[in-house]
N, C-alpha and C. Protein backbone atom coordinates (compact mmCIF):
# COMPACT_ATOMS: atom_id res chain seq x y z
N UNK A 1 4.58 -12.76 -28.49
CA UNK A 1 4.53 -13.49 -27.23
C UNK A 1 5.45 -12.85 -26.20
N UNK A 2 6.55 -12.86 -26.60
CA UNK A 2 7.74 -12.28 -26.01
C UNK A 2 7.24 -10.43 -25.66
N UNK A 3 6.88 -9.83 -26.04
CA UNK A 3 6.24 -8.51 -25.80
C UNK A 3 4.99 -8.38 -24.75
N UNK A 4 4.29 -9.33 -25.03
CA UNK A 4 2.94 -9.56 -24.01
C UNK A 4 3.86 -10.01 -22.48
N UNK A 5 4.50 -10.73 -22.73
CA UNK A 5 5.22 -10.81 -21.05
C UNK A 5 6.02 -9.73 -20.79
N UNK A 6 6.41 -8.93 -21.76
CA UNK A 6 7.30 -7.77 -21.06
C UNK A 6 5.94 -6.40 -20.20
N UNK A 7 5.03 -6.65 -21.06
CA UNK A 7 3.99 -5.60 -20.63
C UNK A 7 3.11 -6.26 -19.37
N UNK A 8 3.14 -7.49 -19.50
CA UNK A 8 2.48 -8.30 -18.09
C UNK A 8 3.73 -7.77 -16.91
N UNK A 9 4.29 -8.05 -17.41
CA UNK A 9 5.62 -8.07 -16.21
C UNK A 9 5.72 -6.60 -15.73
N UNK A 10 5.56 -5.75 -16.48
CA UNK A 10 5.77 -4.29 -15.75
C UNK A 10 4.74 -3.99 -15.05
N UNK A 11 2.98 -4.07 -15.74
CA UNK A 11 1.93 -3.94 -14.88
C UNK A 11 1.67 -4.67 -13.82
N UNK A 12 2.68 -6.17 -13.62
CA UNK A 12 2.33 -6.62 -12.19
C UNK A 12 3.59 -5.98 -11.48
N UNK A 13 5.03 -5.12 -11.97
CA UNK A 13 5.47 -4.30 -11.02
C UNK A 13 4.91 -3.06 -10.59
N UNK A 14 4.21 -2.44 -11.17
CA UNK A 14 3.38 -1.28 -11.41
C UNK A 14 2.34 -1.94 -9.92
N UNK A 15 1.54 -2.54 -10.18
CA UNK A 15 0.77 -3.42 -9.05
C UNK A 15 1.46 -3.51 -8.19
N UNK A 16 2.48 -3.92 -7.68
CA UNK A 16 3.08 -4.68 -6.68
C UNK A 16 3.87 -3.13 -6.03
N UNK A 17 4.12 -2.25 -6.34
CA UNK A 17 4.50 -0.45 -6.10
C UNK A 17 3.22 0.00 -5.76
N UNK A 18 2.12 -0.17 -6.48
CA UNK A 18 0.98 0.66 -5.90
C UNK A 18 0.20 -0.01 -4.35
N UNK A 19 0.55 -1.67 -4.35
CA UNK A 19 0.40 -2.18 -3.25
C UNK A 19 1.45 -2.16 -1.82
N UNK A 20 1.96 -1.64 -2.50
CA UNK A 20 3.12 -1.08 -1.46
C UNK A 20 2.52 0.17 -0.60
N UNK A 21 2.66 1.42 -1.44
CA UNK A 21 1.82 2.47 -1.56
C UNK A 21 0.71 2.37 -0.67
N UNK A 22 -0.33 1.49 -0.64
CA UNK A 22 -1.88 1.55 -0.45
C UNK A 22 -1.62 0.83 1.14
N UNK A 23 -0.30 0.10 1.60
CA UNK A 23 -0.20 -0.84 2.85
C UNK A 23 0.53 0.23 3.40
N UNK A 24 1.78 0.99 3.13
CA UNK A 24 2.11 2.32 3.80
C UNK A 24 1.05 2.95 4.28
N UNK A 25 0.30 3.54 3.61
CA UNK A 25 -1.08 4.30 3.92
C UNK A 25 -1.88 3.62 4.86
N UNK A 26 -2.09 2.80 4.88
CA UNK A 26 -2.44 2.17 5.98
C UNK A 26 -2.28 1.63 6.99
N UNK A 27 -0.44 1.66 7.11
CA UNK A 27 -0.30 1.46 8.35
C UNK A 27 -0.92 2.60 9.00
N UNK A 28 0.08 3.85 8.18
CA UNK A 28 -0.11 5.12 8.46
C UNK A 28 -1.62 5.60 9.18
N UNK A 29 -2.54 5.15 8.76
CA UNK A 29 -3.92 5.30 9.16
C UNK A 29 -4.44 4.29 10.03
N UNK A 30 -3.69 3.66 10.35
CA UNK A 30 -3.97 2.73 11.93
C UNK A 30 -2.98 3.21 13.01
N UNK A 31 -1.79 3.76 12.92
CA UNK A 31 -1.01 3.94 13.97
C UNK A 31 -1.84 5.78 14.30
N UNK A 32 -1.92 6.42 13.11
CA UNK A 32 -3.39 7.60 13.69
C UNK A 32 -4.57 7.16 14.50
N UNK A 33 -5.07 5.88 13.72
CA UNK A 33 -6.05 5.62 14.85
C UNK A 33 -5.84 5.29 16.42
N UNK A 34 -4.75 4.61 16.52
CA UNK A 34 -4.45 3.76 18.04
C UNK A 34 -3.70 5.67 18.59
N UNK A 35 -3.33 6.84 18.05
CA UNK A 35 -3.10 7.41 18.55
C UNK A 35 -4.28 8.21 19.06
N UNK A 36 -4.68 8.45 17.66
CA UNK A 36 -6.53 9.39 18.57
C UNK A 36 -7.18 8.52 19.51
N UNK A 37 -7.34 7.33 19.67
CA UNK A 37 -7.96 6.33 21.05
C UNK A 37 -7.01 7.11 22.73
N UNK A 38 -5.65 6.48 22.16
CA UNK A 38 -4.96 6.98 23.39
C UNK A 38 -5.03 7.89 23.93
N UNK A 39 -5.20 9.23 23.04
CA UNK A 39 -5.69 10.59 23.61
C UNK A 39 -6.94 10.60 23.78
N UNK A 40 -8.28 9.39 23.65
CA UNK A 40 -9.28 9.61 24.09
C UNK A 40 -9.55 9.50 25.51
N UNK A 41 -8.36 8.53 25.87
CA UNK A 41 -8.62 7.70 26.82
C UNK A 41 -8.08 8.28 28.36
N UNK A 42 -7.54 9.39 27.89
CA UNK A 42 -6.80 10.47 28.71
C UNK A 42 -7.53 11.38 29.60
């Protein structure tokens, strides 16, 4: 019992790092977008 929560517990930190990861990236790929607009708009 005690083992099944240690391995739950790391794969939802494992999760919760890769969702980190995947929202970086995406800011990252919206503040590119609002920049290529601005230079469209030029």
């Amino acid at each position: 019992m005690v083992a099944s929560s240690v391995v739950l517990a790391a794969e939802l930190h494992a999760a919760a790092n890769e969702q980190q990861q995947q929202t970086e990236s995406l800011r990252r790929l919206f503040v590119y977008q609002i920049l290529a607009g601005v230079q469209q708009q030029q």
